[in-house]
PDB file of N, CA and C in Angstrom:
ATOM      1  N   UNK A   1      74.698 -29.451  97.275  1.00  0.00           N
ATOM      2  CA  UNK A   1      74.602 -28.815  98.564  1.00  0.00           C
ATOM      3  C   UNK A   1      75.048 -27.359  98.429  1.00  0.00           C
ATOM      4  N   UNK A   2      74.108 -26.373  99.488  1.00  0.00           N
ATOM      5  CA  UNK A   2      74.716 -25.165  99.582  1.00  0.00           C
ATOM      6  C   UNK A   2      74.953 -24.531 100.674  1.00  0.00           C
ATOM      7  N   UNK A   3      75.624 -23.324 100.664  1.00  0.00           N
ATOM      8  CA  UNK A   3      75.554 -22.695 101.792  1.00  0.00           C
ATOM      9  C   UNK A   3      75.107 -21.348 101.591  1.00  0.00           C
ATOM     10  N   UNK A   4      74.233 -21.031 102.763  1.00  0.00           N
ATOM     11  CA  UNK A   4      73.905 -19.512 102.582  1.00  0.00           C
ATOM     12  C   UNK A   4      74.519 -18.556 103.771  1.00  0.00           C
ATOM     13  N   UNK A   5      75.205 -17.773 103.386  1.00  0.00           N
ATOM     14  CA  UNK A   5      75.506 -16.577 104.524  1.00  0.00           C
ATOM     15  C   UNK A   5      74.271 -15.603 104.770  1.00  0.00           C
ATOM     16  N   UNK A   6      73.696 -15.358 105.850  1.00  0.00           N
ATOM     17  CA  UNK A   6      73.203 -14.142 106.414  1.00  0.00           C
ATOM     18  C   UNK A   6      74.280 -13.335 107.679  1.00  0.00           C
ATOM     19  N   UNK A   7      74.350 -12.062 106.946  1.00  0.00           N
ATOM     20  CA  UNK A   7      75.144 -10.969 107.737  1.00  0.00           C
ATOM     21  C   UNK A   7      73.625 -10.082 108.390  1.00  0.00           C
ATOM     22  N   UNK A   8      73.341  -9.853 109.765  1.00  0.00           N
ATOM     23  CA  UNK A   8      72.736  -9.233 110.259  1.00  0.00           C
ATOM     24  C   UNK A   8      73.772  -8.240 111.536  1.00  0.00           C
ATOM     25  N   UNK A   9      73.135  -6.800 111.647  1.00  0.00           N
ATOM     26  CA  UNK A   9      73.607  -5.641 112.356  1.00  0.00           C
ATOM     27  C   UNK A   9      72.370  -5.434 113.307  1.00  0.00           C
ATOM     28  N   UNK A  10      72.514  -5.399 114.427  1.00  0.00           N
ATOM     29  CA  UNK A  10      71.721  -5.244 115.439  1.00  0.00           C
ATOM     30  C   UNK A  10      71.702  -4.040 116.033  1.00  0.00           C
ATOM     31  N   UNK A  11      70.746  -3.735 116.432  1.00  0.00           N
ATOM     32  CA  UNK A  11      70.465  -2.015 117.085  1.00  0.00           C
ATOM     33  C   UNK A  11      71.146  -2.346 118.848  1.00  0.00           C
ATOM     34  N   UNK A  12      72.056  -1.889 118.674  1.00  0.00           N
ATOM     35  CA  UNK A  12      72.820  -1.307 120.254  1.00  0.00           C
ATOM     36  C   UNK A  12      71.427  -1.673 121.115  1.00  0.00           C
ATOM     37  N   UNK A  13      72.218  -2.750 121.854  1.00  0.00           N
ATOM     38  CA  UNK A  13      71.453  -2.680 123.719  1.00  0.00           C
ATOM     39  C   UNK A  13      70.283  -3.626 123.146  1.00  0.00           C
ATOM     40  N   UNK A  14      70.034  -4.539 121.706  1.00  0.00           N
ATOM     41  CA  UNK A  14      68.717  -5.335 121.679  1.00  0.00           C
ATOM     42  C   UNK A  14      69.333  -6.676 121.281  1.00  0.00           C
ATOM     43  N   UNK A  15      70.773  -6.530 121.620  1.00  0.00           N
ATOM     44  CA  UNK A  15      71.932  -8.235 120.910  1.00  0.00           C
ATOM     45  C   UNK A  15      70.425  -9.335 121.689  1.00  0.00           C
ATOM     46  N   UNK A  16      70.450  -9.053 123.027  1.00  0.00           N
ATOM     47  CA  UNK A  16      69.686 -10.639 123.818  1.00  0.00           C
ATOM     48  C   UNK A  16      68.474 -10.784 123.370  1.00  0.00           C
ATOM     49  N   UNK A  17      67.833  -9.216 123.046  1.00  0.00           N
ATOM     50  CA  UNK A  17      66.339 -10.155 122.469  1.00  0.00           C
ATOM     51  C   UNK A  17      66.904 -10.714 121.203  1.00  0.00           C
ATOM     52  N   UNK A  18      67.490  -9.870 120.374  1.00  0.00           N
ATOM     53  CA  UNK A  18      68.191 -10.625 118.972  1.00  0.00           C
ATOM     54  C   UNK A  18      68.447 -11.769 118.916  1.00  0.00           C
ATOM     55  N   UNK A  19      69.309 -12.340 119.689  1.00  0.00           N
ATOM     56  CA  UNK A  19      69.400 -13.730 120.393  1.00  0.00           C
ATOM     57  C   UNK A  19      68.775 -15.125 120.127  1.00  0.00           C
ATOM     58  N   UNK A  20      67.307 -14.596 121.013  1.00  0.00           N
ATOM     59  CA  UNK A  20      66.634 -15.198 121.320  1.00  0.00           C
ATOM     60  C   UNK A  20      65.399 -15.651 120.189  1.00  0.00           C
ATOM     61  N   UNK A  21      65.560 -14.319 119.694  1.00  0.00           N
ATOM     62  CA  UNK A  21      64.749 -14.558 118.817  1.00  0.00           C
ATOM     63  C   UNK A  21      65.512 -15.453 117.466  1.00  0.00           C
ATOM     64  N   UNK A  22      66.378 -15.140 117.365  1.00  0.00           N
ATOM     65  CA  UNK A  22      67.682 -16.239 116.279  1.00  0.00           C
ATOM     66  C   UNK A  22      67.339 -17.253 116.553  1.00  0.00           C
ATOM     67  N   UNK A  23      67.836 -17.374 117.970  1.00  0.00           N
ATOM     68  CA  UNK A  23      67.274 -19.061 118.125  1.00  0.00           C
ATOM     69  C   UNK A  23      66.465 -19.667 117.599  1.00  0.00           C
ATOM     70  N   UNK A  24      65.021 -19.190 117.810  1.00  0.00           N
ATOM     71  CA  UNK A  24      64.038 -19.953 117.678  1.00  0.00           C
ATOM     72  C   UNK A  24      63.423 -20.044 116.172  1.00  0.00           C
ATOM     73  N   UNK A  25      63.823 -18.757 115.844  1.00  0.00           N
ATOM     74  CA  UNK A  25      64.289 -18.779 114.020  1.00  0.00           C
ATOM     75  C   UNK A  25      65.143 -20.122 113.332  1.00  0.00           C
ATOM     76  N   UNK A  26      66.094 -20.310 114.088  1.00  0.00           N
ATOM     77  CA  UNK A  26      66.643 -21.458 113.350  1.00  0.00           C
ATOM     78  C   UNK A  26      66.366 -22.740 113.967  1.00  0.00           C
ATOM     79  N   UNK A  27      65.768 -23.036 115.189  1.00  0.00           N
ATOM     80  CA  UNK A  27      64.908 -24.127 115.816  1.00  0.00           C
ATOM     81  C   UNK A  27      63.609 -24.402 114.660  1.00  0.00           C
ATOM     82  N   UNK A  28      63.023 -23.544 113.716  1.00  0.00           N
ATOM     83  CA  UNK A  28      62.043 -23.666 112.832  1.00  0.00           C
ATOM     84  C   UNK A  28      62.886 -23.441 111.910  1.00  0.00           C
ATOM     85  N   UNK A  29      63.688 -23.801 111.418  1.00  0.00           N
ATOM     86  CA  UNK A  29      64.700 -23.889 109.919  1.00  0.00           C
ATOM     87  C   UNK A  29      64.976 -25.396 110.200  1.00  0.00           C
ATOM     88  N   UNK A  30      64.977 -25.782 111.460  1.00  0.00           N
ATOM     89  CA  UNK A  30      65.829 -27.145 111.598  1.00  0.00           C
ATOM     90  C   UNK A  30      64.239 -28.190 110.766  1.00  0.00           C
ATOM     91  N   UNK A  31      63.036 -27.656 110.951  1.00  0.00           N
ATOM     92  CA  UNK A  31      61.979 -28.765 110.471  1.00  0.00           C
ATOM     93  C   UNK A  31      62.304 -28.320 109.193  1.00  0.00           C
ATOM     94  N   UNK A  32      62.663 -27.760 108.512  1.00  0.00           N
ATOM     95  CA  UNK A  32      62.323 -27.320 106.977  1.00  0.00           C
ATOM     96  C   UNK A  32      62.838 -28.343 105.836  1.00  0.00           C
ATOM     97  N   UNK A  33      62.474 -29.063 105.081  1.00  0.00           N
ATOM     98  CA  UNK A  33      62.987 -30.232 104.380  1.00  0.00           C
ATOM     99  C   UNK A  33      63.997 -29.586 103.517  1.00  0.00           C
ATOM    100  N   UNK A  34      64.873 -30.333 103.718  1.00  0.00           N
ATOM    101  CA  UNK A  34      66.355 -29.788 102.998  1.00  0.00           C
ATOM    102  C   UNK A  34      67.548 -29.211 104.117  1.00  0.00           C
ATOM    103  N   UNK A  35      66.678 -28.943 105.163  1.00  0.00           N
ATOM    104  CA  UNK A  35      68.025 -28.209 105.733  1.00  0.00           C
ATOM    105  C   UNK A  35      68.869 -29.198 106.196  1.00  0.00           C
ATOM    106  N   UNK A  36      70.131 -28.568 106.822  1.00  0.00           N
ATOM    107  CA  UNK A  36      71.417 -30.198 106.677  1.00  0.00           C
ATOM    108  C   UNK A  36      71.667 -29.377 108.394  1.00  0.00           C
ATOM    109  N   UNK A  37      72.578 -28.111 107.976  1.00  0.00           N
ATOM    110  CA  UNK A  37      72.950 -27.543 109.157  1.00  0.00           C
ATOM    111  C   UNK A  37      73.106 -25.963 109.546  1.00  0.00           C
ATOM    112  N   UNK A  38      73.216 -25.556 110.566  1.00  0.00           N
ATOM    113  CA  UNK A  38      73.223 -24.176 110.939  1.00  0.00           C
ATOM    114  C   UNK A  38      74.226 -23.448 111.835  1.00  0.00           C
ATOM    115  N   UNK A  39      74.595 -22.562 112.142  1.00  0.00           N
ATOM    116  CA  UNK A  39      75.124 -21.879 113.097  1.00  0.00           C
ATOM    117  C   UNK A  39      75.405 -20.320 113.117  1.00  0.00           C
ATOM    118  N   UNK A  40      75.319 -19.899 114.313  1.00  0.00           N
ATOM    119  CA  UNK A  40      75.584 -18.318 114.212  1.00  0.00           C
ATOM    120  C   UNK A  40      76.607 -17.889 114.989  1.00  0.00           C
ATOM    121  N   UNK A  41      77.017 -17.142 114.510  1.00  0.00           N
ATOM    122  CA  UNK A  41      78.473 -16.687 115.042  1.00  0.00           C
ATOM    123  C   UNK A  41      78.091 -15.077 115.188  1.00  0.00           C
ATOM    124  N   UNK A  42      79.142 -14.120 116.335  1.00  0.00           N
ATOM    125  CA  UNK A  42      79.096 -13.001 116.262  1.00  0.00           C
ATOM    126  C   UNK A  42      80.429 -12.238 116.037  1.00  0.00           C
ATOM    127  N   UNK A  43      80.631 -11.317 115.397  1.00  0.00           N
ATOM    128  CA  UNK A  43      81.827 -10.982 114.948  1.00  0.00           C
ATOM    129  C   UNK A  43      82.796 -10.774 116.212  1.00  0.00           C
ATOM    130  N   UNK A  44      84.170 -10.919 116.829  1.00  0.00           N
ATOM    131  CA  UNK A  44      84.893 -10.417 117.804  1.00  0.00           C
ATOM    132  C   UNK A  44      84.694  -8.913 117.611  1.00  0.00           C
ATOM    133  N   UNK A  45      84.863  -7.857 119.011  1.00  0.00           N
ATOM    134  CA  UNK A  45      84.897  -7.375 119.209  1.00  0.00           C
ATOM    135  C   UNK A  45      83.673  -5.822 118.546  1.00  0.00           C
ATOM    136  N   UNK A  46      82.940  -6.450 117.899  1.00  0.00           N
ATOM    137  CA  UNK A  46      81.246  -6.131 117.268  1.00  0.00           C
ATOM    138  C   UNK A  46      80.246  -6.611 117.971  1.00  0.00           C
ATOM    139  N   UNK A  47      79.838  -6.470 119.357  1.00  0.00           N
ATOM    140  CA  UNK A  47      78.587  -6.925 119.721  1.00  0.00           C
ATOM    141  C   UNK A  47      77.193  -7.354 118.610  1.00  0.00           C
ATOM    142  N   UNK A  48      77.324  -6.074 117.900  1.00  0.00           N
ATOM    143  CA  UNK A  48      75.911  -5.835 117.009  1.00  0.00           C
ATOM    144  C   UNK A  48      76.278  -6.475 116.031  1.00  0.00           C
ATOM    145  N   UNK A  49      77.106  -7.424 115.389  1.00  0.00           N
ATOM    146  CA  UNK A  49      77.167  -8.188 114.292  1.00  0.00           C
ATOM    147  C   UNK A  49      76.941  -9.406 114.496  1.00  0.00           C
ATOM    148  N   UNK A  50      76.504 -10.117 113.304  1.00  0.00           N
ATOM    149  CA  UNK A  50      75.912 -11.576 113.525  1.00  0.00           C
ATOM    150  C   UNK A  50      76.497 -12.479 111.848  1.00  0.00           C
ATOM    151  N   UNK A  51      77.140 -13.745 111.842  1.00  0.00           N
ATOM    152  CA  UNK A  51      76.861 -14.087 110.915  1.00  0.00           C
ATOM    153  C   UNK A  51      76.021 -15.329 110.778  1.00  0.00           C
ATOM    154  N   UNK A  52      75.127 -15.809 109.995  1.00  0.00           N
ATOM    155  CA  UNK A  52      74.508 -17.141 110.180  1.00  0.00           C
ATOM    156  C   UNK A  52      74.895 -17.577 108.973  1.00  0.00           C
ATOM    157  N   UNK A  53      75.422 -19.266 109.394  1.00  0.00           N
ATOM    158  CA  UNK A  53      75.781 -19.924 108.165  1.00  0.00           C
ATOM    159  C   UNK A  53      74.573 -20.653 108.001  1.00  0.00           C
ATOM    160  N   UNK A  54      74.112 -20.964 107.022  1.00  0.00           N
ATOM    161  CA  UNK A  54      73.418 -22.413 106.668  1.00  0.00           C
ATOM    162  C   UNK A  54      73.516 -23.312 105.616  1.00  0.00           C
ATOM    163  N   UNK A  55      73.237 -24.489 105.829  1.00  0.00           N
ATOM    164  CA  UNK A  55      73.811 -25.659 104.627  1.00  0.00           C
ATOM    165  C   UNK A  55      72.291 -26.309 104.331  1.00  0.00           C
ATOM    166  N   UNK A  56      71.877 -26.237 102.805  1.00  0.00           N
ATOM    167  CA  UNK A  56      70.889 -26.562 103.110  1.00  0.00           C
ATOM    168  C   UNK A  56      71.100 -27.792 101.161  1.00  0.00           C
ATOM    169  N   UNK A  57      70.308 -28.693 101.160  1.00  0.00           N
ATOM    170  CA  UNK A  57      70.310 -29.834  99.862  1.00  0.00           C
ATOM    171  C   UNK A  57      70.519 -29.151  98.848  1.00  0.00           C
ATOM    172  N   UNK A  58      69.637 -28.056  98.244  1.00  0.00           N
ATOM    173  CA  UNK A  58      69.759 -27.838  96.821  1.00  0.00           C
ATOM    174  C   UNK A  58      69.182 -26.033  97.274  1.00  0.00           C
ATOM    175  N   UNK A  59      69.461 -25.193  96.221  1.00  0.00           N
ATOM    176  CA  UNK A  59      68.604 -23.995  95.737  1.00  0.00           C
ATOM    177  C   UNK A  59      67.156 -24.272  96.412  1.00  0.00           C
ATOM    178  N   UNK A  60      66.241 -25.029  95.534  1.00  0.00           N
ATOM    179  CA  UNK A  60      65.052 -24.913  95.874  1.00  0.00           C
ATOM    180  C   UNK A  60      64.622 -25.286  97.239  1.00  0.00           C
ATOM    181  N   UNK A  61      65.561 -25.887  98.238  1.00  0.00           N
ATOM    182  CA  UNK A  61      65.392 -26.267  99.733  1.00  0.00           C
ATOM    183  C   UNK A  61      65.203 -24.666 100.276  1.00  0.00           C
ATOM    184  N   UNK A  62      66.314 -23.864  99.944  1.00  0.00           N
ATOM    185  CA  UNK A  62      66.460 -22.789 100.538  1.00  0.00           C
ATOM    186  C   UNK A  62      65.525 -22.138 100.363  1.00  0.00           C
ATOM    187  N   UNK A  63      65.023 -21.657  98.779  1.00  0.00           N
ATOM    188  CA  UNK A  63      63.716 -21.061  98.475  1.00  0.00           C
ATOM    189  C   UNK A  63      62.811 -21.356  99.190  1.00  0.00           C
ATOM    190  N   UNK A  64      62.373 -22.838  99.142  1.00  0.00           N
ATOM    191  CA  UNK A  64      60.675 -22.993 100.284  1.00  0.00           C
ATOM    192  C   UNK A  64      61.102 -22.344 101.840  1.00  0.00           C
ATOM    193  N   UNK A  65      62.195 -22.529 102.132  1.00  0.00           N
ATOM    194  CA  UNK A  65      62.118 -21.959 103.762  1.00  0.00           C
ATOM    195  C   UNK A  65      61.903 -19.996 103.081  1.00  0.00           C
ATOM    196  N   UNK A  66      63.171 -20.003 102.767  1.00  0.00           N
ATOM    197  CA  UNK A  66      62.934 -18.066 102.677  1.00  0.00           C
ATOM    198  C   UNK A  66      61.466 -17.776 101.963  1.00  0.00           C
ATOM    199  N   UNK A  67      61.064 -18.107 101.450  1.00  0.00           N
ATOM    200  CA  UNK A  67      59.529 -17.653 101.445  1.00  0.00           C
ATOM    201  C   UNK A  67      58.471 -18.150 102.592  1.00  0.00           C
ATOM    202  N   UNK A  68      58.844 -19.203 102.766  1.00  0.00           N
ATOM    203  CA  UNK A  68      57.573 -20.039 103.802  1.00  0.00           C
ATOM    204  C   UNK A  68      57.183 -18.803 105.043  1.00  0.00           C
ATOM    205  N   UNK A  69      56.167 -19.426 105.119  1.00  0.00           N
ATOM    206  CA  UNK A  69      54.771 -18.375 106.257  1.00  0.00           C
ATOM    207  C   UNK A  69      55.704 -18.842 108.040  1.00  0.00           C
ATOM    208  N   UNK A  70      56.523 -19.527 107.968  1.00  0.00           N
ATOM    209  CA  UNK A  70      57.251 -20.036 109.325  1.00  0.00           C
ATOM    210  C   UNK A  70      58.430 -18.880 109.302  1.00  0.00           C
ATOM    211  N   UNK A  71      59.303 -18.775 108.116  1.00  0.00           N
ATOM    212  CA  UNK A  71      60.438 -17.573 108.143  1.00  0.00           C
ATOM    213  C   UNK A  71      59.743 -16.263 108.360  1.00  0.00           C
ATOM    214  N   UNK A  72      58.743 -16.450 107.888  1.00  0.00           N
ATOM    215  CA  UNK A  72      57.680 -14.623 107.636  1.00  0.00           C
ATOM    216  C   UNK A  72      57.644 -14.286 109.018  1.00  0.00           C
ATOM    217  N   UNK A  73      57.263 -15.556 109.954  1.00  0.00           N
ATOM    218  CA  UNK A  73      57.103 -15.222 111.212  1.00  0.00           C
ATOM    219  C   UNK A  73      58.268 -15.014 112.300  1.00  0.00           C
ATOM    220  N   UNK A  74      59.123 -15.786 111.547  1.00  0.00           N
ATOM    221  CA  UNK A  74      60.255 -15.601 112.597  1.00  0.00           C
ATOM    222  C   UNK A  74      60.666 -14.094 112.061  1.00  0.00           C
ATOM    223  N   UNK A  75      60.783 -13.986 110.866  1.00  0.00           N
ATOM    224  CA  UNK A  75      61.559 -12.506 110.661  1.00  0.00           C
ATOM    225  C   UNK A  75      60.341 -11.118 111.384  1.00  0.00           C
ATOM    226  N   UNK A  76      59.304 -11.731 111.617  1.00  0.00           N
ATOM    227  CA  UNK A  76      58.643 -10.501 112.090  1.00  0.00           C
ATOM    228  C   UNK A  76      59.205 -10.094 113.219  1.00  0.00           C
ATOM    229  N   UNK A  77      59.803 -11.062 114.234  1.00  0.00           N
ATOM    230  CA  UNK A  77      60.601 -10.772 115.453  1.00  0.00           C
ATOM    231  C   UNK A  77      61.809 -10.172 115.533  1.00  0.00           C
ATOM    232  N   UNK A  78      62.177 -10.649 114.440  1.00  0.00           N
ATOM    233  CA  UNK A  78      64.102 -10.182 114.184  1.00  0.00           C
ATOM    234  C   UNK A  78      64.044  -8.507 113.261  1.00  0.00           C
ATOM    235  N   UNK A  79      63.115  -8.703 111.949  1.00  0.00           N
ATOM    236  CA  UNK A  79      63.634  -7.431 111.283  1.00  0.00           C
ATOM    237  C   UNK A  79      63.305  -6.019 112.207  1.00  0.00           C
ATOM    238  N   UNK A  80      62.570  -6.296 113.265  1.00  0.00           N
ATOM    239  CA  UNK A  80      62.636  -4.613 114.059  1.00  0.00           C
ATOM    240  C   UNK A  80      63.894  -4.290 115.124  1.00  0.00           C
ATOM    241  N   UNK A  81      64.459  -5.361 114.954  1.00  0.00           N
ATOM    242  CA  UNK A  81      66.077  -5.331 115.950  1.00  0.00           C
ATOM    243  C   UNK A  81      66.843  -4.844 115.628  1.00  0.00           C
ATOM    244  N   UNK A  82      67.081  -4.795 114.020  1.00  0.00           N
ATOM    245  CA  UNK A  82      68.124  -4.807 112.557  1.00  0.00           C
ATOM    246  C   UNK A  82      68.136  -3.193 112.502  1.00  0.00           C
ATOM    247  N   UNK A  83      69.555  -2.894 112.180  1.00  0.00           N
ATOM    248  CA  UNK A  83      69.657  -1.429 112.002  1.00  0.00           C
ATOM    249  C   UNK A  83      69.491  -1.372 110.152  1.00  0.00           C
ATOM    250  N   UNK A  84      69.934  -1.916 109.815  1.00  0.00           N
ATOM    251  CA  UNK A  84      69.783  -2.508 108.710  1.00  0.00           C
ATOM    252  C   UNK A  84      69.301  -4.042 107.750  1.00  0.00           C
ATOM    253  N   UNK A  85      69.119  -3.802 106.435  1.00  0.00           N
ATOM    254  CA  UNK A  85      68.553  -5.009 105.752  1.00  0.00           C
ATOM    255  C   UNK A  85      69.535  -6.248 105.927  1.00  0.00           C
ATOM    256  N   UNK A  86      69.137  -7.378 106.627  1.00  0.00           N
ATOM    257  CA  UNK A  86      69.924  -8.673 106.359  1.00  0.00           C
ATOM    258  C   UNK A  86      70.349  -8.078 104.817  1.00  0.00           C
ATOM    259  N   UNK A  87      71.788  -9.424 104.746  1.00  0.00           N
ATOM    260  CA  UNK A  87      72.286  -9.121 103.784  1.00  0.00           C
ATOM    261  C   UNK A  87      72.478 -10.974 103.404  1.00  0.00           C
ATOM    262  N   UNK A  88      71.857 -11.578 102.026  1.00  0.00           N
ATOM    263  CA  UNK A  88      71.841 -12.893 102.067  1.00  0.00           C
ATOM    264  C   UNK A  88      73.043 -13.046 100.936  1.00  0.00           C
ATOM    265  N   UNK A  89      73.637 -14.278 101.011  1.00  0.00           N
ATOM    266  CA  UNK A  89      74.436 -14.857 100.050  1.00  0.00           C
ATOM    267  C   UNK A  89      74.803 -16.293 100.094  1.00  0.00           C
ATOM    268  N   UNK A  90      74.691 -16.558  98.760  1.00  0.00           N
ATOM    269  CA  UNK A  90      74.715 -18.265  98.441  1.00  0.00           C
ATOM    270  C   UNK A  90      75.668 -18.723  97.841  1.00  0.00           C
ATOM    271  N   UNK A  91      76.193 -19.538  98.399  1.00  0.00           N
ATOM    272  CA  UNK A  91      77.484 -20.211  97.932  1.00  0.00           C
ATOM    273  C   UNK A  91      77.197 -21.505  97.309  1.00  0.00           C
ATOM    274  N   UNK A  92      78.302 -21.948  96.798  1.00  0.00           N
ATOM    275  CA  UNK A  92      78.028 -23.625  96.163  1.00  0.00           C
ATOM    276  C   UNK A  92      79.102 -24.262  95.771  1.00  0.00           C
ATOM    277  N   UNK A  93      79.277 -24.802  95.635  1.00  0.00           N
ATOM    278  CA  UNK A  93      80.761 -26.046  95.605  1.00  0.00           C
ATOM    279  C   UNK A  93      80.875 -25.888  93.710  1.00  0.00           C
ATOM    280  N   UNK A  94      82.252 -25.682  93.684  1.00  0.00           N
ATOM    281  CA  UNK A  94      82.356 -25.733  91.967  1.00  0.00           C
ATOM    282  C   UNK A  94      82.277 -27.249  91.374  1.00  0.00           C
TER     283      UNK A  94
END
């Protein structure tokens, strides 16, 4: 099992479409075979920060979603919000 961090920075005054569009980004992560679990958190006192955890079976679970034509689409909604590049990282149990 793993976990992946995404750190996302949001452009001032677009957090609710950001939001919304998260949501439904990880409402289509929840069909993806392998995924276990999710959640997003926003930093205290950082409106424009976001972290998303996810737990997903193995490496290659994660790979088919981050490439799949379903993430392509959700990120078409999210990466014009972003002041900057998501920032991804993968963790794993020693």
């Amino acid at each position: 099992m793993i976990k992946i961090l995404i750190e996302r920075r949001i452009t001032p005054g677009l957090e609710e479409e950001y939001d919304r569009a998260a949501r439904d980004a990880m409402r289509a992560s929840i069909n993806a075979s392998g995924f276990i679990a999710g959640e997003s958190l926003h930093e205290r006192h950082h409106s424009d920060r976001r972290l998303l955890v996810t737990q997903w079976r193995d490496v290659r679970a994660w790979k088919d979603w981050l490439y799949s034509a379903e993430r392509e689409r959700a990120m078409q909604r999210i990466l014009p919000l972003l002041v900057e590049e998501e920032h991804i990282r993968l963790f794993e149990h020693d």
